[in-house]
PDB file of N, CA and C in Angstrom:
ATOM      1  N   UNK A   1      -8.371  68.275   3.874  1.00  0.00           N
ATOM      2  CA  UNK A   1      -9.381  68.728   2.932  1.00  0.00           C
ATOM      3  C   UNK A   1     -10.656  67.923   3.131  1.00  0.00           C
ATOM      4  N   UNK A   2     -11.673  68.904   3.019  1.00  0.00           N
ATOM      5  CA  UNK A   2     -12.793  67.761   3.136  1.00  0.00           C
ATOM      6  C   UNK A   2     -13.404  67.253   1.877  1.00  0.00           C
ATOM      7  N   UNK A   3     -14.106  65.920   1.533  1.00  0.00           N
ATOM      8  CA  UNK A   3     -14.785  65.440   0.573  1.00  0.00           C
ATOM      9  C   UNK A   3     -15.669  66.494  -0.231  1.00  0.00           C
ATOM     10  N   UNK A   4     -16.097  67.319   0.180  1.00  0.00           N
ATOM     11  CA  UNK A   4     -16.725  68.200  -0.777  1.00  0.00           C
ATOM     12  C   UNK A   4     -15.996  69.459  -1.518  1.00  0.00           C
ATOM     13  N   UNK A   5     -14.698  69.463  -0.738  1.00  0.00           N
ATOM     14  CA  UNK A   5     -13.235  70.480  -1.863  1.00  0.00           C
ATOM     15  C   UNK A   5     -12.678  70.012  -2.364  1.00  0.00           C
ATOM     16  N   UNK A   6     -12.596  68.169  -2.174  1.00  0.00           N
ATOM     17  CA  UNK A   6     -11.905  67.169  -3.013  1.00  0.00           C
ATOM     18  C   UNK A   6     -13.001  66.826  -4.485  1.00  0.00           C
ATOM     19  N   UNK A   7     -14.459  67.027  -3.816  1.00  0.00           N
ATOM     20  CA  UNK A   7     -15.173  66.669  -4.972  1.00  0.00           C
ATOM     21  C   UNK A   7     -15.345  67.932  -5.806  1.00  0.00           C
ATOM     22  N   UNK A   8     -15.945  69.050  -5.582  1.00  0.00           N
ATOM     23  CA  UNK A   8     -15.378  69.998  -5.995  1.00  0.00           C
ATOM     24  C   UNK A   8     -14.279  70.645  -6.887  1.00  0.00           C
ATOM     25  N   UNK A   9     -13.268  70.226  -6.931  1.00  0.00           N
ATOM     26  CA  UNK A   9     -11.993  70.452  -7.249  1.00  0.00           C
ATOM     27  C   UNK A   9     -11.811  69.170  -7.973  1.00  0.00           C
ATOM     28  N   UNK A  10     -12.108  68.135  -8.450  1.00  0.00           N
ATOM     29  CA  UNK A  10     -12.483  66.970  -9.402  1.00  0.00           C
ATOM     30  C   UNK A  10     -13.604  67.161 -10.210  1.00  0.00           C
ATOM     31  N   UNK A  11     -14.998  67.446  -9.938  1.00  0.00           N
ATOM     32  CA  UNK A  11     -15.791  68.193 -10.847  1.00  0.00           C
ATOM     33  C   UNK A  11     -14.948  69.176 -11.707  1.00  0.00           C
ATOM     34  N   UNK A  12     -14.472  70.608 -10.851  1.00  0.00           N
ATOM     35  CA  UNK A  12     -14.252  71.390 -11.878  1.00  0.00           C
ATOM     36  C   UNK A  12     -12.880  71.269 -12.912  1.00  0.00           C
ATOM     37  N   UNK A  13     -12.036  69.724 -12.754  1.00  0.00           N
ATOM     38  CA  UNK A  13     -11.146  69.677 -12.890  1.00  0.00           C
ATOM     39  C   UNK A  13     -12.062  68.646 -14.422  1.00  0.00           C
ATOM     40  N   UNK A  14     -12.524  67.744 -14.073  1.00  0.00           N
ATOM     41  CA  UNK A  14     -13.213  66.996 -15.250  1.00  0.00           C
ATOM     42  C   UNK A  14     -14.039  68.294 -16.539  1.00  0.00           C
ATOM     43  N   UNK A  15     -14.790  68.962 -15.710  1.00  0.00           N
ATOM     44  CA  UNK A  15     -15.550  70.192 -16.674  1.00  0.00           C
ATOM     45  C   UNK A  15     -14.344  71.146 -17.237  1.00  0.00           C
ATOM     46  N   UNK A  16     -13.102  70.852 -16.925  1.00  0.00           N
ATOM     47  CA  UNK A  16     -12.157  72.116 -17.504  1.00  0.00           C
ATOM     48  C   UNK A  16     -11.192  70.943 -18.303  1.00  0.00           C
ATOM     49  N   UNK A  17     -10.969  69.997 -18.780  1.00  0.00           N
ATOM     50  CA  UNK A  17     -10.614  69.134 -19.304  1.00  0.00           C
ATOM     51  C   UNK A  17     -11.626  69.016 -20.840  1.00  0.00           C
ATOM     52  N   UNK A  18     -12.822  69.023 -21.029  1.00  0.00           N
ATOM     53  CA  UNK A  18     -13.591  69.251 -22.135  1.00  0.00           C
ATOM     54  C   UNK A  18     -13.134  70.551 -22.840  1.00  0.00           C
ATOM     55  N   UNK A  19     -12.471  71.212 -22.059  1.00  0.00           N
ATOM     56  CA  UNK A  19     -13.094  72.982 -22.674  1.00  0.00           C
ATOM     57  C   UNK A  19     -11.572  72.936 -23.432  1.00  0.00           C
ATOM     58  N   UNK A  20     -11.272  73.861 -24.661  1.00  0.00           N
ATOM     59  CA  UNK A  20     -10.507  73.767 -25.541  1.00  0.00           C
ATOM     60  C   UNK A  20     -10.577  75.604 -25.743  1.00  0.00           C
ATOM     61  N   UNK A  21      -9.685  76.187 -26.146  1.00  0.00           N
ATOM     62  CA  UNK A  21      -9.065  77.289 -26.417  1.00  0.00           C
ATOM     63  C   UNK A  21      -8.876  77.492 -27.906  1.00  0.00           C
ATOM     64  N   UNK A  22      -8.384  76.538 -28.421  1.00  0.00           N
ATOM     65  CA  UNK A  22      -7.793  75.967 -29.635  1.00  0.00           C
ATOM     66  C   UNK A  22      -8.778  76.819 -30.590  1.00  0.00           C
ATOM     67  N   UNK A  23      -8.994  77.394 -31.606  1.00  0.00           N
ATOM     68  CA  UNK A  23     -10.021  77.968 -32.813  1.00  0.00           C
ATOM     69  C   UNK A  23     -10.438  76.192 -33.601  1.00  0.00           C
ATOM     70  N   UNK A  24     -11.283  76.372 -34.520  1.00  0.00           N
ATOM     71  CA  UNK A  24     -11.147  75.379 -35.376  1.00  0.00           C
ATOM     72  C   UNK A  24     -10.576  75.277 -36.490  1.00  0.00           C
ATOM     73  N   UNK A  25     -10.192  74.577 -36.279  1.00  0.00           N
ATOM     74  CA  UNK A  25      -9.135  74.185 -37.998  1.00  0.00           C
ATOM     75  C   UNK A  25      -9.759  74.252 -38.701  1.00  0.00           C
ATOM     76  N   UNK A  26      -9.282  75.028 -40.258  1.00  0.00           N
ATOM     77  CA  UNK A  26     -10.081  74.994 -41.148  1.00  0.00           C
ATOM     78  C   UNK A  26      -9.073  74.775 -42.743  1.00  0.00           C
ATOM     79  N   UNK A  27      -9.058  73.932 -43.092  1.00  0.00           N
ATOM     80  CA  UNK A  27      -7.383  73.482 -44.457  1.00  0.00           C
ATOM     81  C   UNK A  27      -7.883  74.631 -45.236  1.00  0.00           C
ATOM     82  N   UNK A  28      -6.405  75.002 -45.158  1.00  0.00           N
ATOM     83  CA  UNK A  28      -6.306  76.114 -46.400  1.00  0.00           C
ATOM     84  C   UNK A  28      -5.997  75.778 -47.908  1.00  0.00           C
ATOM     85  N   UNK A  29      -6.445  76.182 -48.826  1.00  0.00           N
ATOM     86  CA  UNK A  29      -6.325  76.201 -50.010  1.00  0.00           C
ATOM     87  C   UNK A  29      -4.865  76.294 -50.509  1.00  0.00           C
ATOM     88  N   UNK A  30      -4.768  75.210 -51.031  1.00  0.00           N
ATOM     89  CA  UNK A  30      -3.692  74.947 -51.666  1.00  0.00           C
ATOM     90  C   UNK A  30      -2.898  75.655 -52.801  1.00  0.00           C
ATOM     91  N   UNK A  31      -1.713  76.374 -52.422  1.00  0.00           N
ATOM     92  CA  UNK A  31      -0.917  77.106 -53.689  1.00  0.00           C
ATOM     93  C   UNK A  31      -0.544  77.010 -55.081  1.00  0.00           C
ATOM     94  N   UNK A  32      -1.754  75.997 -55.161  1.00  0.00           N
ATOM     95  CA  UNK A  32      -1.119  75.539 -56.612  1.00  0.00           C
ATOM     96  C   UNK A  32      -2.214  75.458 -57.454  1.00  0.00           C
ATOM     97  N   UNK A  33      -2.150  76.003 -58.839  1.00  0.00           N
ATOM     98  CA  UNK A  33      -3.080  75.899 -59.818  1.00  0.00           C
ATOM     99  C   UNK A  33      -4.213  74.286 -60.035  1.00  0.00           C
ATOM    100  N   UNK A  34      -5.508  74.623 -60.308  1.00  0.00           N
ATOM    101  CA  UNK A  34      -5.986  73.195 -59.958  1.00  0.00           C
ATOM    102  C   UNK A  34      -5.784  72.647 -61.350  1.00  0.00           C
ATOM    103  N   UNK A  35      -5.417  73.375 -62.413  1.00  0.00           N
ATOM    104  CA  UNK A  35      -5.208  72.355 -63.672  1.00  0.00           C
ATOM    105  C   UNK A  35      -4.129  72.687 -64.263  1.00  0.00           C
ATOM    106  N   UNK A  36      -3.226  71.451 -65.175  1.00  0.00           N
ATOM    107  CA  UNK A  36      -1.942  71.379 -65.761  1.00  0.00           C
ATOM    108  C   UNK A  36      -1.913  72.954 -66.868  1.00  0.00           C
ATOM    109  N   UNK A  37      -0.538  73.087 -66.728  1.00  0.00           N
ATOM    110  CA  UNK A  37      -0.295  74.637 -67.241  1.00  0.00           C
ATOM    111  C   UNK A  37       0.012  74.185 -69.424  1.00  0.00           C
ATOM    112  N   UNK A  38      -0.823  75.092 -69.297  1.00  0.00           N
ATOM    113  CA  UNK A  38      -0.955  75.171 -71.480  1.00  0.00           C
ATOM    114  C   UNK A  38       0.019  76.413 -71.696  1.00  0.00           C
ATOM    115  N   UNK A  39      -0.228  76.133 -73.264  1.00  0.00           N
ATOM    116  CA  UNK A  39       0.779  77.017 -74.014  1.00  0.00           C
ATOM    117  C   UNK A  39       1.759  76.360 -74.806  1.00  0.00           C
ATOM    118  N   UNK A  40       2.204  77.082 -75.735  1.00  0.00           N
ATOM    119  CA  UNK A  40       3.488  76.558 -76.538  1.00  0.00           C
ATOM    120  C   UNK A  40       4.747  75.904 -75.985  1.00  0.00           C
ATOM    121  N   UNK A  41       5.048  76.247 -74.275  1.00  0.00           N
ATOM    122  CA  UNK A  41       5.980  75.441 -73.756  1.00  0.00           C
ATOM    123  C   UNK A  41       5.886  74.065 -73.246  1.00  0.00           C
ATOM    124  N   UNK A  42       4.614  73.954 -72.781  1.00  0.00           N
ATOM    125  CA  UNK A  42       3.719  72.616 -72.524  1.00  0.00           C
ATOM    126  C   UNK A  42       3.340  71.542 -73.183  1.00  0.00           C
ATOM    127  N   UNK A  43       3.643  71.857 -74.688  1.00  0.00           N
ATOM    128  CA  UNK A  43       2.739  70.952 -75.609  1.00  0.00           C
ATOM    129  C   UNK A  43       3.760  69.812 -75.585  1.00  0.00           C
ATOM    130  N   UNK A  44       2.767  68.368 -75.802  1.00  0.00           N
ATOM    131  CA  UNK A  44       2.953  66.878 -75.758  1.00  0.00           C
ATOM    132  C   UNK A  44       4.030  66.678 -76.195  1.00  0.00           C
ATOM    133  N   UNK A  45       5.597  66.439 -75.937  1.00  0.00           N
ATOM    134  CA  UNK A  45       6.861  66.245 -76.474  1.00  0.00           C
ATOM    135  C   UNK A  45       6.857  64.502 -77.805  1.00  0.00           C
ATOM    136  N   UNK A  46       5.806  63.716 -77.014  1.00  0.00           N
ATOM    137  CA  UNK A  46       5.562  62.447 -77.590  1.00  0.00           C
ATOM    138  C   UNK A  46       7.404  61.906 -77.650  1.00  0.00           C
ATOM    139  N   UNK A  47       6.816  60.578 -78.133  1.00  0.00           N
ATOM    140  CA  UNK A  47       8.042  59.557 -78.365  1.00  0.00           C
ATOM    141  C   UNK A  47       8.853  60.276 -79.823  1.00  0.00           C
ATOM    142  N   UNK A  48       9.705  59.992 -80.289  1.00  0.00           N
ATOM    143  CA  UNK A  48      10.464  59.947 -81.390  1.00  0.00           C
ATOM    144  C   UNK A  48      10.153  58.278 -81.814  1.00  0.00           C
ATOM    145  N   UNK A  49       9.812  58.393 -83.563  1.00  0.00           N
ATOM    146  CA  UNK A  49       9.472  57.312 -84.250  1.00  0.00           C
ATOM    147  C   UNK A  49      10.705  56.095 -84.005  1.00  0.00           C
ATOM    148  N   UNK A  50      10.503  55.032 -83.778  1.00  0.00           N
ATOM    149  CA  UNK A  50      11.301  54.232 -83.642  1.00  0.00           C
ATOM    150  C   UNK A  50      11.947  54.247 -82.091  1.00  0.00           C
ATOM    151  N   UNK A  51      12.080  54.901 -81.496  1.00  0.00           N
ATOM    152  CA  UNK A  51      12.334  55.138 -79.897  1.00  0.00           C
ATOM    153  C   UNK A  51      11.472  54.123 -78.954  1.00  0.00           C
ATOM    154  N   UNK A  52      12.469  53.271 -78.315  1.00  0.00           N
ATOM    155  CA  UNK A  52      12.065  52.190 -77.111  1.00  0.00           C
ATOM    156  C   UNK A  52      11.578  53.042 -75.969  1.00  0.00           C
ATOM    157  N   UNK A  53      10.514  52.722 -75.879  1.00  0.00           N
ATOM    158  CA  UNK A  53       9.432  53.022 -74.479  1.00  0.00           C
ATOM    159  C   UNK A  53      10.625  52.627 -73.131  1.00  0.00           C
ATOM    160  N   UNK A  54      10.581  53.874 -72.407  1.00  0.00           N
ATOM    161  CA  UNK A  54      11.150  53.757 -71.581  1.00  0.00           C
ATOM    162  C   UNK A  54      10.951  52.461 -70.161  1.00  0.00           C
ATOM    163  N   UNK A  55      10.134  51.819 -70.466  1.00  0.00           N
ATOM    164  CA  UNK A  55      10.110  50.629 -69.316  1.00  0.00           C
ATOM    165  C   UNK A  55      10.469  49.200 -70.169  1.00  0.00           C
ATOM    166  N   UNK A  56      11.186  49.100 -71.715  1.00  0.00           N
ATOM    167  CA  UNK A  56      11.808  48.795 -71.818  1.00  0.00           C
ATOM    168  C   UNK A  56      13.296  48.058 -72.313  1.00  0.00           C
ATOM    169  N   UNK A  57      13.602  49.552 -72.090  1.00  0.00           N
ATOM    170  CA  UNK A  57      15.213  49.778 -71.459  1.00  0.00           C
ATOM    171  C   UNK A  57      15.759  49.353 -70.283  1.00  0.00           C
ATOM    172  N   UNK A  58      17.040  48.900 -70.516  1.00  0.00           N
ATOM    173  CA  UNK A  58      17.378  48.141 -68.810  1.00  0.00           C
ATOM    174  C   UNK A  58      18.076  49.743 -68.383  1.00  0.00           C
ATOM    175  N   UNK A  59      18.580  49.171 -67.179  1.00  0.00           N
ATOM    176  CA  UNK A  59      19.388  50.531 -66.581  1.00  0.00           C
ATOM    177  C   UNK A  59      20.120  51.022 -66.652  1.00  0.00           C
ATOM    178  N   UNK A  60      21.082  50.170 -67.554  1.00  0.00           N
ATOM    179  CA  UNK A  60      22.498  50.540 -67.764  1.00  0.00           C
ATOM    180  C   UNK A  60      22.130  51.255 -69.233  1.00  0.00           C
ATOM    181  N   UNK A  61      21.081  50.801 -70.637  1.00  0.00           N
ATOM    182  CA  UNK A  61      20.731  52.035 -71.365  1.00  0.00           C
ATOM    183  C   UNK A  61      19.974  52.996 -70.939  1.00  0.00           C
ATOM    184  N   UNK A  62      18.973  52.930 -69.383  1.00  0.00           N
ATOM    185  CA  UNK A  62      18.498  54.638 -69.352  1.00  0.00           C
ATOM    186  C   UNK A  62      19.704  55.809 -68.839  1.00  0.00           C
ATOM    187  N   UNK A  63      20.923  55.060 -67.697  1.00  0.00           N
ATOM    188  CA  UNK A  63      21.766  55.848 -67.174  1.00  0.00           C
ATOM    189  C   UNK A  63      22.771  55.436 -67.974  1.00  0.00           C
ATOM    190  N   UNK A  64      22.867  56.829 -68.579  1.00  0.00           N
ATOM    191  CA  UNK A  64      24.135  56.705 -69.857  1.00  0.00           C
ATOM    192  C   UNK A  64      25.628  57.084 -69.023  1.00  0.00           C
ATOM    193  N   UNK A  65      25.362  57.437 -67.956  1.00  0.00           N
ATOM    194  CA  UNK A  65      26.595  57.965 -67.621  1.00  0.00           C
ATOM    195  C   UNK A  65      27.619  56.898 -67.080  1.00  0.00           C
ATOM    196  N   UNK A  66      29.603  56.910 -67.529  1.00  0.00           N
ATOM    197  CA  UNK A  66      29.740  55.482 -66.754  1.00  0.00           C
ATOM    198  C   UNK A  66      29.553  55.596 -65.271  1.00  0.00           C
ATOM    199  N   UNK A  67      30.082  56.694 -64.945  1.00  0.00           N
ATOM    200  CA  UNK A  67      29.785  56.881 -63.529  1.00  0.00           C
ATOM    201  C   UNK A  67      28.940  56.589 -62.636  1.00  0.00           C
ATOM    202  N   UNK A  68      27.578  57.149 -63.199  1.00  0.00           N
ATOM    203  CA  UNK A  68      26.727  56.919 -62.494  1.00  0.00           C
ATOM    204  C   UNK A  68      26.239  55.472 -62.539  1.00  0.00           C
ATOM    205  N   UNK A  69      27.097  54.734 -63.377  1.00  0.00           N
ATOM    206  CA  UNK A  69      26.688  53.085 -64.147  1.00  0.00           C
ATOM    207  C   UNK A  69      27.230  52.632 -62.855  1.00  0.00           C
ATOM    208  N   UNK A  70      28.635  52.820 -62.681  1.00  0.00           N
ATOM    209  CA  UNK A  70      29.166  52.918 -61.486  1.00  0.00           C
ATOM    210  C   UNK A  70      28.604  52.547 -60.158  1.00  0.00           C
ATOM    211  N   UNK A  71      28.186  53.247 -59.895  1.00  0.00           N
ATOM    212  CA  UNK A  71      27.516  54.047 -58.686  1.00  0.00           C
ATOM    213  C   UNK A  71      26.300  53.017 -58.456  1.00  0.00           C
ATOM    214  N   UNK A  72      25.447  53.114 -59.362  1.00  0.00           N
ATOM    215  CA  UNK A  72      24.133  52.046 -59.228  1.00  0.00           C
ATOM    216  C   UNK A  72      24.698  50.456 -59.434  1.00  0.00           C
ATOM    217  N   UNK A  73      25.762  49.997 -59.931  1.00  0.00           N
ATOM    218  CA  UNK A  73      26.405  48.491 -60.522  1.00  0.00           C
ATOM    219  C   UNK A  73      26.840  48.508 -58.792  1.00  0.00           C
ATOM    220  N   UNK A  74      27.705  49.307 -58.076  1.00  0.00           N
ATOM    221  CA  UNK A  74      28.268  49.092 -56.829  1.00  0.00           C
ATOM    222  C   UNK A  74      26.751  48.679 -55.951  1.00  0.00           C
ATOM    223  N   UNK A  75      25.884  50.051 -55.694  1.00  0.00           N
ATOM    224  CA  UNK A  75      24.564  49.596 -55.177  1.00  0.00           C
ATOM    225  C   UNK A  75      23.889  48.505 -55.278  1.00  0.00           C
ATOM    226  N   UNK A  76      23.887  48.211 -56.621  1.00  0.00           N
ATOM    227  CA  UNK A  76      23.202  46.857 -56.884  1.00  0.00           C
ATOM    228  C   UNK A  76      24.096  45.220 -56.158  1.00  0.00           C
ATOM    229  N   UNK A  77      25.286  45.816 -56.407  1.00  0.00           N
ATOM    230  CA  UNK A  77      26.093  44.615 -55.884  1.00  0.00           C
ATOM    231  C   UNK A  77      26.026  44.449 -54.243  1.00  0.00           C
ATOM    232  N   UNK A  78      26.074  45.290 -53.830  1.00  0.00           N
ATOM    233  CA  UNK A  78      26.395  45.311 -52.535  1.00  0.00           C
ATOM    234  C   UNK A  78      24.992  45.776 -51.724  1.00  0.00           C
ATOM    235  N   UNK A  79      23.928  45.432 -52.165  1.00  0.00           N
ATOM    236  CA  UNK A  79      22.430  45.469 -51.230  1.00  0.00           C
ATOM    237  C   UNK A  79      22.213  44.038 -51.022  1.00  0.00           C
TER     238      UNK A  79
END
């Protein structure tokens, strides 16, 4: 091959390396309503008077179950 089909063929190999096929991306709009949903099923549940704020409760009163007391007491022991 001579230097000018080698250069040639490196030019058009560098100029075809820029070039893209690809469309442009453009983010699509997201499926989801942009504000929290109202109505009579929605409204503020609030605390019950006298009711401990849930951060604090230890773990063994938020998970009432023994099982699952279980389950997290084993985890906890054995990490």
């Amino acid at each position: 091959m001579s230097a000018k089909t080698v250069l040639l063929t490196v030019g058009a190999a560098i100029f075809l390396a820029g070039c893209t096929l690809a469309p442009k991306y453009t983010r699509p709009e997201p499926p989801v309503p942009a504000d929290w949903p109202k109505g009579p099923a929605y409204r503020d549940a609030g605390m019950a008077p006298g009711a401990a704020a849930v951060s604090a409760l230890g773990w063994r009163e938020f998970f009432a179950d023994p099982k699952l007391q279980t389950i997290i007491g084993t985890a906890l022991d054995h990490n």
